[in-house]
Protein backbone atom coordinates (compact mmCIF):
# COMPACT_ATOMS: atom_id res chain seq x y z
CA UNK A 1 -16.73 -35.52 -23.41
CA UNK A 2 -17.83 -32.03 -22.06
CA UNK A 3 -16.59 -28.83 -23.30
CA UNK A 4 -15.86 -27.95 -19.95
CA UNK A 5 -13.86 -30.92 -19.27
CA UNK A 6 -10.44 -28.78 -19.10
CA UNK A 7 -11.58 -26.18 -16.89
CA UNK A 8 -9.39 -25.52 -14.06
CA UNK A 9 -10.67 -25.20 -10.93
CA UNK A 10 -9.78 -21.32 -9.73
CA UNK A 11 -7.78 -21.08 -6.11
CA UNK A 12 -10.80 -19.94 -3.34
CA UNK A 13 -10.78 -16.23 -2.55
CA UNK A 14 -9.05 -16.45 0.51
CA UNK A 15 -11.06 -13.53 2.35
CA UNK A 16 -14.40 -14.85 1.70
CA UNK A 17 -13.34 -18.49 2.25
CA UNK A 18 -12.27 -17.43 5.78
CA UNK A 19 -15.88 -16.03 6.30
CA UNK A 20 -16.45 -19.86 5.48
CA UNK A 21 -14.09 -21.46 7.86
CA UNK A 22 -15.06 -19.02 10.90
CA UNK A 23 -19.17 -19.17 10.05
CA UNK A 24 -18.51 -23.03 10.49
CA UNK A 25 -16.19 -23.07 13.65
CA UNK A 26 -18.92 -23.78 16.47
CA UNK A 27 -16.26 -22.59 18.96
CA UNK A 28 -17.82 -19.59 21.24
CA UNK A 29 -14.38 -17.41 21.30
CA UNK A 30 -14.34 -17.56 17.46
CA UNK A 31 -12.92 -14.20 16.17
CA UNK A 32 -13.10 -13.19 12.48
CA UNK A 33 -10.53 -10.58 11.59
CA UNK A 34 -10.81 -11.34 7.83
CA UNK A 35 -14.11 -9.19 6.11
CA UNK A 36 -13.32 -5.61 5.79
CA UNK A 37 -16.21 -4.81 7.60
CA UNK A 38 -16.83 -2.96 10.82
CA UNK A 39 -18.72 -4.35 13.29
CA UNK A 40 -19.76 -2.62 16.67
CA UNK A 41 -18.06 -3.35 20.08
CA UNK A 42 -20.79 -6.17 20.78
CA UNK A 43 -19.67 -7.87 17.22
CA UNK A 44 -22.67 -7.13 15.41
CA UNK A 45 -22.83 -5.60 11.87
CA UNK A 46 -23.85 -1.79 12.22
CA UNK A 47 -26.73 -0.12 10.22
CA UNK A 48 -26.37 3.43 10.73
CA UNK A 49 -29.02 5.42 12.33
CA UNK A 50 -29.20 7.79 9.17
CA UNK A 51 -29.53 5.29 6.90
CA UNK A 52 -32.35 3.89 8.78
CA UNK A 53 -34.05 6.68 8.77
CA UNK A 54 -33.50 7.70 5.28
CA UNK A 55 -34.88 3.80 4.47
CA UNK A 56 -38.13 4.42 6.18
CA UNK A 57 -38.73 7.84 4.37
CA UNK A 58 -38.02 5.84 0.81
CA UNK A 59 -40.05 3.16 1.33
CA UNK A 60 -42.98 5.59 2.48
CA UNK A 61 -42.70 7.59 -0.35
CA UNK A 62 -44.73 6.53 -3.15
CA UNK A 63 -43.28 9.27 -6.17
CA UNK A 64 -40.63 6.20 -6.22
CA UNK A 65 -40.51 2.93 -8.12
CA UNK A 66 -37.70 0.18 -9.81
CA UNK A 67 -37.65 1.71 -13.23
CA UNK A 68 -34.15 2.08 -14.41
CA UNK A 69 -31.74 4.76 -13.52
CA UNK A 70 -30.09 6.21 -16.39
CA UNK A 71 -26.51 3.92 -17.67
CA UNK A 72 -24.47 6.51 -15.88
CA UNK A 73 -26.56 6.39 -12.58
CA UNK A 74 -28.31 9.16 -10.57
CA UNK A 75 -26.85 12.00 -11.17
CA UNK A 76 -27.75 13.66 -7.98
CA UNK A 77 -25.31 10.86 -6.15
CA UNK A 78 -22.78 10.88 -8.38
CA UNK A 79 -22.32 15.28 -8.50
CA UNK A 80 -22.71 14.39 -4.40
CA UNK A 81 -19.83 12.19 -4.46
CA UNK A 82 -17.65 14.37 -6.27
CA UNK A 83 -17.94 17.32 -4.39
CA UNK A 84 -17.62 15.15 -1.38
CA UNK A 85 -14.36 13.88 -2.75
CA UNK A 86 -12.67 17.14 -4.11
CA UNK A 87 -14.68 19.96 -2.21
CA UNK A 88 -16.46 22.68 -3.89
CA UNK A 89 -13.12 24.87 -3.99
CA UNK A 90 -11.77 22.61 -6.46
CA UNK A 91 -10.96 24.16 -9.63
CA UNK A 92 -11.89 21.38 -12.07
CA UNK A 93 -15.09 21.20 -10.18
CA UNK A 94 -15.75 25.37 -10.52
CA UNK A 95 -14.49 24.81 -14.09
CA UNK A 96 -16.79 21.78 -15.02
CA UNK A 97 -13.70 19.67 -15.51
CA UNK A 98 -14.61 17.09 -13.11
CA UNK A 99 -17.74 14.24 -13.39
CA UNK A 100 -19.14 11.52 -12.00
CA UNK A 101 -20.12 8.08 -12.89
CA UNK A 102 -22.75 5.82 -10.63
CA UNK A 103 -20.82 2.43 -10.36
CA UNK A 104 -20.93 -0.90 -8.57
CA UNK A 105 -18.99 -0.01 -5.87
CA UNK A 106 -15.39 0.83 -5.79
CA UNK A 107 -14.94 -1.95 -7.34
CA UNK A 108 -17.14 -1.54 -10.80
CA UNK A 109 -15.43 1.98 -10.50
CA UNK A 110 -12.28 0.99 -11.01
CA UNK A 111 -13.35 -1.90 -13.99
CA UNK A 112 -15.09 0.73 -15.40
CA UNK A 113 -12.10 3.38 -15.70
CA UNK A 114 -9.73 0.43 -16.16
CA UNK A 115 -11.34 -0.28 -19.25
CA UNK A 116 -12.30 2.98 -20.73
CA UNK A 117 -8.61 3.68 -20.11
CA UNK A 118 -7.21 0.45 -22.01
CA UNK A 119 -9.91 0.58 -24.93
CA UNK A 120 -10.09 4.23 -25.50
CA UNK A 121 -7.23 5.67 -24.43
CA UNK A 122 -4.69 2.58 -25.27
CA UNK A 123 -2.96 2.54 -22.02
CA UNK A 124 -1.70 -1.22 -21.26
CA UNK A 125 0.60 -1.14 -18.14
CA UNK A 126 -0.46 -0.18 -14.51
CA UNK A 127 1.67 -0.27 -11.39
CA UNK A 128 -0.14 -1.50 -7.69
CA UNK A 129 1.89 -1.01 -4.67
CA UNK A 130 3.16 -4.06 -3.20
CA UNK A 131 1.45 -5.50 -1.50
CA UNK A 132 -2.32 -4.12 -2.19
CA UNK A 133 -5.55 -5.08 -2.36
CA UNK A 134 -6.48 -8.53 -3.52
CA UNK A 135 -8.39 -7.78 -6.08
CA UNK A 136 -6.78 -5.09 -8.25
CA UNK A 137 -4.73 -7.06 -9.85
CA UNK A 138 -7.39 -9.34 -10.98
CA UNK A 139 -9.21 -5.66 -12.33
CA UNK A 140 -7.27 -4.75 -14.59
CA UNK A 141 -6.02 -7.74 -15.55
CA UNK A 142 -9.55 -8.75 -16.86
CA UNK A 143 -9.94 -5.63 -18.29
CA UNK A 144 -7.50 -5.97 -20.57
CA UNK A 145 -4.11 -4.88 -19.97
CA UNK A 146 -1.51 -6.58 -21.32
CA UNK A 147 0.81 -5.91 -18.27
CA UNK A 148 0.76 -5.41 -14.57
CA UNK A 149 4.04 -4.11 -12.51
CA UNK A 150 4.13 -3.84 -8.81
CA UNK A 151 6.00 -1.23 -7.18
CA UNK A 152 7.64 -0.92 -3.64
CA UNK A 153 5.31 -0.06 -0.88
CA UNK A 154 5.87 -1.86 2.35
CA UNK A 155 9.19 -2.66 4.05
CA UNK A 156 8.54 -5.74 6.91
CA UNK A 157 12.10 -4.64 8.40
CA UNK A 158 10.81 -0.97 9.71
CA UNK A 159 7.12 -2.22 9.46
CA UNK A 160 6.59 1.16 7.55
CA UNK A 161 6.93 2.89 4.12
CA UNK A 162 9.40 1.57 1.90
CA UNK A 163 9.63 5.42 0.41
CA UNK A 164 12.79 5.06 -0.96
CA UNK A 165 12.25 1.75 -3.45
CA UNK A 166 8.48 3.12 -4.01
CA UNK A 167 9.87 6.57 -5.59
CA UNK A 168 12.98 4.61 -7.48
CA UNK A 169 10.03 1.84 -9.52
CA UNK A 170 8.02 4.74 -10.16
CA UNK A 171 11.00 6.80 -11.62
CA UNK A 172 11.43 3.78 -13.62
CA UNK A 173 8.25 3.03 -14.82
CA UNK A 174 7.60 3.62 -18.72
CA UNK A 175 5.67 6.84 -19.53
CA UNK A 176 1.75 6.91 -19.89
CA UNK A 177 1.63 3.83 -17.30
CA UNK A 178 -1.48 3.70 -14.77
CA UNK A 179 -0.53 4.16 -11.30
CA UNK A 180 -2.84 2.62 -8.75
CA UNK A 181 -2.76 4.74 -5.76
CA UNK A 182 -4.92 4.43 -2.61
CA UNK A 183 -6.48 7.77 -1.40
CA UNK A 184 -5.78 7.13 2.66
CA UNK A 185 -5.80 3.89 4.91
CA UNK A 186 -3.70 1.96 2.32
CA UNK A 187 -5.01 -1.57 2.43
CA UNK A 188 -3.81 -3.84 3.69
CA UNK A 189 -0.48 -1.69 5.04
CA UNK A 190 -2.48 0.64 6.75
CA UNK A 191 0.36 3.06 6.05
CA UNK A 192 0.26 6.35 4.01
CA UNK A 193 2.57 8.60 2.82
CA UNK A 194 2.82 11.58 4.16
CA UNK A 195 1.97 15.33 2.97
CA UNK A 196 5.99 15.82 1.63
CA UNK A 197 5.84 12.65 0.15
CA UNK A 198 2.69 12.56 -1.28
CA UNK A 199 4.24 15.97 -3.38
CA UNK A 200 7.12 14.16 -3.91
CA UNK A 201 5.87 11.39 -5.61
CA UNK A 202 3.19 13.66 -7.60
CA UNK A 203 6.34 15.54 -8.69
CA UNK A 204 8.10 11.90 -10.42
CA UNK A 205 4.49 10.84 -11.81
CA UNK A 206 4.18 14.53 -13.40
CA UNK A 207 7.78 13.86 -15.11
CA UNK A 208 7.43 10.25 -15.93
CA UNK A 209 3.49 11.43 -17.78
CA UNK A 210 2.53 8.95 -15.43
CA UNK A 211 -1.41 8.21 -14.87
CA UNK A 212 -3.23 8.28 -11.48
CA UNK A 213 -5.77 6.35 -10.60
CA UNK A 214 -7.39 6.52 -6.93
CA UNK A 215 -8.99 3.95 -5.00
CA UNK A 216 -11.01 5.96 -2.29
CA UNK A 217 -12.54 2.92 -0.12
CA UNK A 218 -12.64 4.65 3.48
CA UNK A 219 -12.62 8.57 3.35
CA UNK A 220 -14.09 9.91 6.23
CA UNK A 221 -14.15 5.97 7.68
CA UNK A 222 -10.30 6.43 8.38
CA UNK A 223 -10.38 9.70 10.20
CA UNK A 224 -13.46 10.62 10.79
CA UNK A 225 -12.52 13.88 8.75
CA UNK A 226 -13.63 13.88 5.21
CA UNK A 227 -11.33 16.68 4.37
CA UNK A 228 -8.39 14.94 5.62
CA UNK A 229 -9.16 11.69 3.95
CA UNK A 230 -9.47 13.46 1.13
CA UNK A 231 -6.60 15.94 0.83
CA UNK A 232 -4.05 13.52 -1.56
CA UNK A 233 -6.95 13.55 -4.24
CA UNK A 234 -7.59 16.89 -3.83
CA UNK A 235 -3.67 17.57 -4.04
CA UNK A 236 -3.17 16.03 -7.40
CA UNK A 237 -6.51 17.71 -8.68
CA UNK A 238 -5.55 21.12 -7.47
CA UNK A 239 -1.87 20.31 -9.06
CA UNK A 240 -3.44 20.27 -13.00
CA UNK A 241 -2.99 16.27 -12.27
CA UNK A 242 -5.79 14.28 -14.95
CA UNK A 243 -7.02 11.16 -12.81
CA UNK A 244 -9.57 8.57 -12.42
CA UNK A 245 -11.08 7.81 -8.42
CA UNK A 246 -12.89 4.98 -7.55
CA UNK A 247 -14.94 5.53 -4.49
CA UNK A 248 -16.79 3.40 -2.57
CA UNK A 249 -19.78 3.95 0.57
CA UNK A 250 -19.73 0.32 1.64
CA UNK A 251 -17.37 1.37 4.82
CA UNK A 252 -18.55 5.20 5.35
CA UNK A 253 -22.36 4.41 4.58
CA UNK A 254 -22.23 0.86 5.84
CA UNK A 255 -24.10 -0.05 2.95
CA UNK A 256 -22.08 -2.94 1.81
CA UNK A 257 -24.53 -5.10 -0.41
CA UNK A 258 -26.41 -1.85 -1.94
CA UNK A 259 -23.16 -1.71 -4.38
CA UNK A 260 -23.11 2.27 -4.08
CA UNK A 261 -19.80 3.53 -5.78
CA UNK A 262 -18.76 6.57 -7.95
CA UNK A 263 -16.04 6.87 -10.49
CA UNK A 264 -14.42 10.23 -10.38
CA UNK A 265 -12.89 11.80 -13.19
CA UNK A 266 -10.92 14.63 -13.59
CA UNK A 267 -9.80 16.35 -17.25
CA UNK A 268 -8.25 19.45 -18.06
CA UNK A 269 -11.07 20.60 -20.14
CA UNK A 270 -14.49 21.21 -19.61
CA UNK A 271 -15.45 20.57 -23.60
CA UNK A 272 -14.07 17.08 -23.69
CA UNK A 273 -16.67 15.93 -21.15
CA UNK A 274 -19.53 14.74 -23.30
CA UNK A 275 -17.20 12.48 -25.66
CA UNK A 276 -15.73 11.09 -22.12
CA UNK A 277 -19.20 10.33 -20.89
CA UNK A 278 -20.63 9.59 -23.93
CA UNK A 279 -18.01 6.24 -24.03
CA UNK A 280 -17.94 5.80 -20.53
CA UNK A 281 -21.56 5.15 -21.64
CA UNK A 282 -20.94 2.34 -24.02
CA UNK A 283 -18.42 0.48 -21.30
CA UNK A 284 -20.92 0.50 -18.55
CA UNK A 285 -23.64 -0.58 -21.14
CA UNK A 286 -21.59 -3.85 -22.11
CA UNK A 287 -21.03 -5.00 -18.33
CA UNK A 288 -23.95 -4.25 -15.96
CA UNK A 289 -26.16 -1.66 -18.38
CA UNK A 290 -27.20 0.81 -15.56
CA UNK A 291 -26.85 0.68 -11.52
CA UNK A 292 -28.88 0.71 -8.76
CA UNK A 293 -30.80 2.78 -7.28
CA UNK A 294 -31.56 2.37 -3.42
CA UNK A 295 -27.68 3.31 -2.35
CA UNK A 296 -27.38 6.22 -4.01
CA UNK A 297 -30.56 7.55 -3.10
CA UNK A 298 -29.74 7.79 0.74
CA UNK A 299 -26.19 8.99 -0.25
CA UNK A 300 -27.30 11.66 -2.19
CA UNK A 301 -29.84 12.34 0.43
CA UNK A 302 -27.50 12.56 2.78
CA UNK A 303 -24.71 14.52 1.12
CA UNK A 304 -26.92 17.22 0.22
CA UNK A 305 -29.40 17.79 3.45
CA UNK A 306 -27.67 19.77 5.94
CA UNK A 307 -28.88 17.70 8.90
CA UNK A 308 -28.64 14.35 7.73
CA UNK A 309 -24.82 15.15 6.20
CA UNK A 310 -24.15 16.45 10.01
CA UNK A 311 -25.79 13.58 11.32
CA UNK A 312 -24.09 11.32 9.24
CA UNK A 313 -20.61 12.65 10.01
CA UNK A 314 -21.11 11.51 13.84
CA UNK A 315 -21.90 8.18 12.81
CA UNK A 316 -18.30 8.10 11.05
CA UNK A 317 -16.50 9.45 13.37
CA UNK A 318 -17.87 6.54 16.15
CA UNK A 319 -16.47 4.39 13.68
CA UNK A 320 -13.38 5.57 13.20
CA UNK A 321 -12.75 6.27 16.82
CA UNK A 322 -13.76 3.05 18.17
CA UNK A 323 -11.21 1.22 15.46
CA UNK A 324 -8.21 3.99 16.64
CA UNK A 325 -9.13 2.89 20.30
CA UNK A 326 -8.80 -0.95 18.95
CA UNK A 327 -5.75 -0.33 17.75
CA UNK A 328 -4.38 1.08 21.05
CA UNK A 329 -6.25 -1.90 23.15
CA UNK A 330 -4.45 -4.44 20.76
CA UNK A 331 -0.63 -2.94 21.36
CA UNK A 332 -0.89 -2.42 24.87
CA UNK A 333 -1.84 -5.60 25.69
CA UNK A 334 1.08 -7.01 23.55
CA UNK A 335 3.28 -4.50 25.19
CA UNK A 336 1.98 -5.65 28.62
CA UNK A 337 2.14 -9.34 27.75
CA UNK A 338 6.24 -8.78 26.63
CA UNK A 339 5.37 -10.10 23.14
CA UNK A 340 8.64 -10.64 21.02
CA UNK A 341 8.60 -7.82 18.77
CA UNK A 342 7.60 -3.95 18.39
CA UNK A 343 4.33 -3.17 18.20
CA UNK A 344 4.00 0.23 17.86
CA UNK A 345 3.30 0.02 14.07
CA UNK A 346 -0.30 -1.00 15.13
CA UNK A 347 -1.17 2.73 16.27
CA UNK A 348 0.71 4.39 13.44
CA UNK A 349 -1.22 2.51 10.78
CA UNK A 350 -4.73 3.80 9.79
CA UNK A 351 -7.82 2.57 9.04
CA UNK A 352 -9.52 -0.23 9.17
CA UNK A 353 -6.81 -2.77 8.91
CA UNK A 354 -3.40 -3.22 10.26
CA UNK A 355 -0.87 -4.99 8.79
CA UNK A 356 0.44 -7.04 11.93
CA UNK A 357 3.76 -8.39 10.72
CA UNK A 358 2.55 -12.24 11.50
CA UNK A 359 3.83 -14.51 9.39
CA UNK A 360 1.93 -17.10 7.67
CA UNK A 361 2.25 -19.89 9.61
CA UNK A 362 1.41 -17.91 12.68
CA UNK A 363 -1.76 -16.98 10.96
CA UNK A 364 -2.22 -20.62 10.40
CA UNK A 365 -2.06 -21.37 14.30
CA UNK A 366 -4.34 -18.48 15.28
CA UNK A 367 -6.93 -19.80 13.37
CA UNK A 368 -6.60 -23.85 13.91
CA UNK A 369 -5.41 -23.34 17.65
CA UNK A 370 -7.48 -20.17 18.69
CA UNK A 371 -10.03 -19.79 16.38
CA UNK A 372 -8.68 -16.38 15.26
CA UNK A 373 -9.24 -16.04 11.51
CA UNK A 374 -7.18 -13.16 9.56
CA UNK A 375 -5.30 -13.24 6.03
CA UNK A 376 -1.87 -15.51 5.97
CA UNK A 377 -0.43 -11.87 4.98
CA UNK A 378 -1.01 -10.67 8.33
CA UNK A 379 -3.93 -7.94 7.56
CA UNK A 380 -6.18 -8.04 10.29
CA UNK A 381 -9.28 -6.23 10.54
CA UNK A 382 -9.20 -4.05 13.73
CA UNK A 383 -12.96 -3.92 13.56
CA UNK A 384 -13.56 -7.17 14.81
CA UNK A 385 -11.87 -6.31 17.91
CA UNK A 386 -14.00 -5.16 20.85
CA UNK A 387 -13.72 -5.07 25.02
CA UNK A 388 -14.95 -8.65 24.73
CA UNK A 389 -12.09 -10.10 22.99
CA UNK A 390 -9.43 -7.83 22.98
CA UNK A 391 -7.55 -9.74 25.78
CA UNK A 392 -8.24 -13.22 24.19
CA UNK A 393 -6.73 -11.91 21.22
CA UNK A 394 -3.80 -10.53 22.52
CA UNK A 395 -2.91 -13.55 24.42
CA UNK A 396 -3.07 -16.00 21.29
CA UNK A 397 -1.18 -13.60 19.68
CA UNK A 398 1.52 -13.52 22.10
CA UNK A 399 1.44 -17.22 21.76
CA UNK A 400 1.72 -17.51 18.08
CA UNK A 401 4.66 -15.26 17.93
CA UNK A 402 6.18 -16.73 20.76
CA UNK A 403 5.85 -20.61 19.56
CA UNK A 404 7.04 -19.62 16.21
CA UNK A 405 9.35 -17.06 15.98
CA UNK A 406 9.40 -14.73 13.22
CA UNK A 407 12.82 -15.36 10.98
């Protein structure tokens, strides 16, 4: 008998298995709303012009090779993506209390702080807003805390905030607990607090010695303002707050596969940094041992050349633009079309995904009946709507909902 003869098998990963299902559907009007990735208004992935360019010039230049980067990645990128994240105002980055860590992504950033904070610092409960994004749980989970609490976050009766049950968990939520919180664009919700309540709920997690740790997937993607993406994490820093960031440049940068991410971290003092990075160190040598190098060389390129960084902030803000005018395409239509329901949640939401309020088995039909593939939670991905198939969308839509009714 094998060893391996007990091994479950492990439920698919519903996003990526819907990248399955629609790759296979033959069916011309086939729409995937599942990937969280943008696409352009013909339905095409989009390589931005910058990075491009900034490709060419590395591949030309021959002062460049594969050796390793150092286990804590290039610093150039990683000072980049800190100032891009808390501006060069911040106090803890005048004072030398902030740093930067070169990770795989957003993802690898957050596994990498997850662990340093449950190994080093003993911290073994976190809190993720219900509902969030797939895969936090499954983080820190593997990382080794012993328990995982979700709090409040989205009420399906007012399509919005739930504000109310969000500040009364975190009240309630045992001291020195990790509190995942996302930066802007709240996936899948698409809903953020806002300014008031953002100080309201720094003011319970300041009581409660609560611990934050930001997931920063889409600044400047959601806006197409980096300093408004931005300003929560700049809040808490400029409040004396100590925090962790993830952030990650597959949605700003477009450069998805590259991996290119940056742990942020933020400490009262300046003198603690070298023991912080020095075992920060040791956690990224036992998972992936060092990053790589092509992303963060055209982010740091671009974050620190005057031209490309302007450059590259037009690029995002045709992004974000075209996904707002999405958003507005997809609830007039169902406004037009009388579709049961309010819709206007669609256009208050931000980012790249809106949480629809469909209902499972509405999902279910969109994709057998229409060929309209999007998470059974509802989260759709307004970037794969375009001029093309905005109306085809909206119709099935307004056939799904009217067929099955939501309770």
């Amino acid at each position: 008998m094998s060893i391996f003869s007990n091994v479950q098998t492990a439920p698919p990963i519903e996003v990526f298995a819907l990248t399955r299902a629609y790759n296979a559907d033959q069916n011309p009007k086939k729409v995937n709303l599942g990937v969280g990735a943008y696409r352009t208004d013909e339905g095409k992935p989009w390589v931005l012009p910058v990075v491009r360019k900034l490709e060419a010039q590395l591949a030309a230049d021959e002062t460049l090779n594969h050796e390793y980067l150092p286990v804590l990645g290039l610093d150039a990128f990683s000072k980049a993506a800190v100032h891009m994240l808390l501006g060069t105002d911040c106090p803890a980055v005048i004072d030398n209390r902030a740093l930067g860590v070169q990770s795989l992504s957003g993802t690898g950033a957050l596994f990498v702080g997850a662990k340093f904070l449950q190994k080093i610092l003993g911290y073994d409960t976190y809190y993720y807003s219900a509902p969030t994004w797939g895969n936090h749980k499954l983080i820190f989970d593997t990382a080794g805390f012993k328990q995982g609490r979700a709090y409040r976050y989205w009420d399906p009766a007012t399509k919005n905030i739930d504000f109310e049950g969000m500040c009364e968990d975190l009240r309630n939520a045992p001291e020195n607990s990790v509190i995942i919180l996302h930066a802007c664009a709240h996936n899948p919700t698409g809903c953020d607090p806002t300014d008031a309540q953002w100080k309201q709920i720094a003011e319970i997690m300041r009581e409660r010695k609560l611990f934050p740790f930001f997931d920063s997937a889409y600044q400047g993607f959601a806006s197409g303002d980096l300093d408004k993406d931005a300003r929560t994490v700049r809040y808490f820093a400029k409040e004396g707050f100590e925090l962790f960031c993830s952030q990650s440049f597959s949605k700003n940068f477009g450069l998805y596969n590259e991996r290119t991410g940056n742990l942020t971290v933020v400490m009262k003092d300046a003198e603690l940094a070298a023991a912080v990075l020095s075992q920060l160190t040791l956690v990224v040598r036992a998972t992936y041992s060092n990053p790589p190098a092509h992303g963060a060389r055209v982010v740091a390129a671009t974050l620190t050349n005057k031209d490309l960084f302007a450059e590259w902030q037009d690029h995002i803000r045709v992004m974000s633009s075209r996904i707002i005018q999405m958003r507005e395409a997809l609830r007039d239509r169902l406004v037009k079309l009388g579709t049961p329901g309010t819709w206007d949640h669609i256009t208050r939401q931000i980012g790249m995904f809106s949480f629809t309020g469909l209902t499972p088995q509405q999902c279910e039909y969109l994709g057998n009946e229409h060929h309209i593939y999007l998470l059974r939670s509802g989260r759709a991905n307004m970037a794969g709507l375009n001029t093309n198939n905005i109306d085809y969308v909206a119709s099935a839509i307004h056939d799904a909902v009217t067929k099955f009714p939501a309770a």
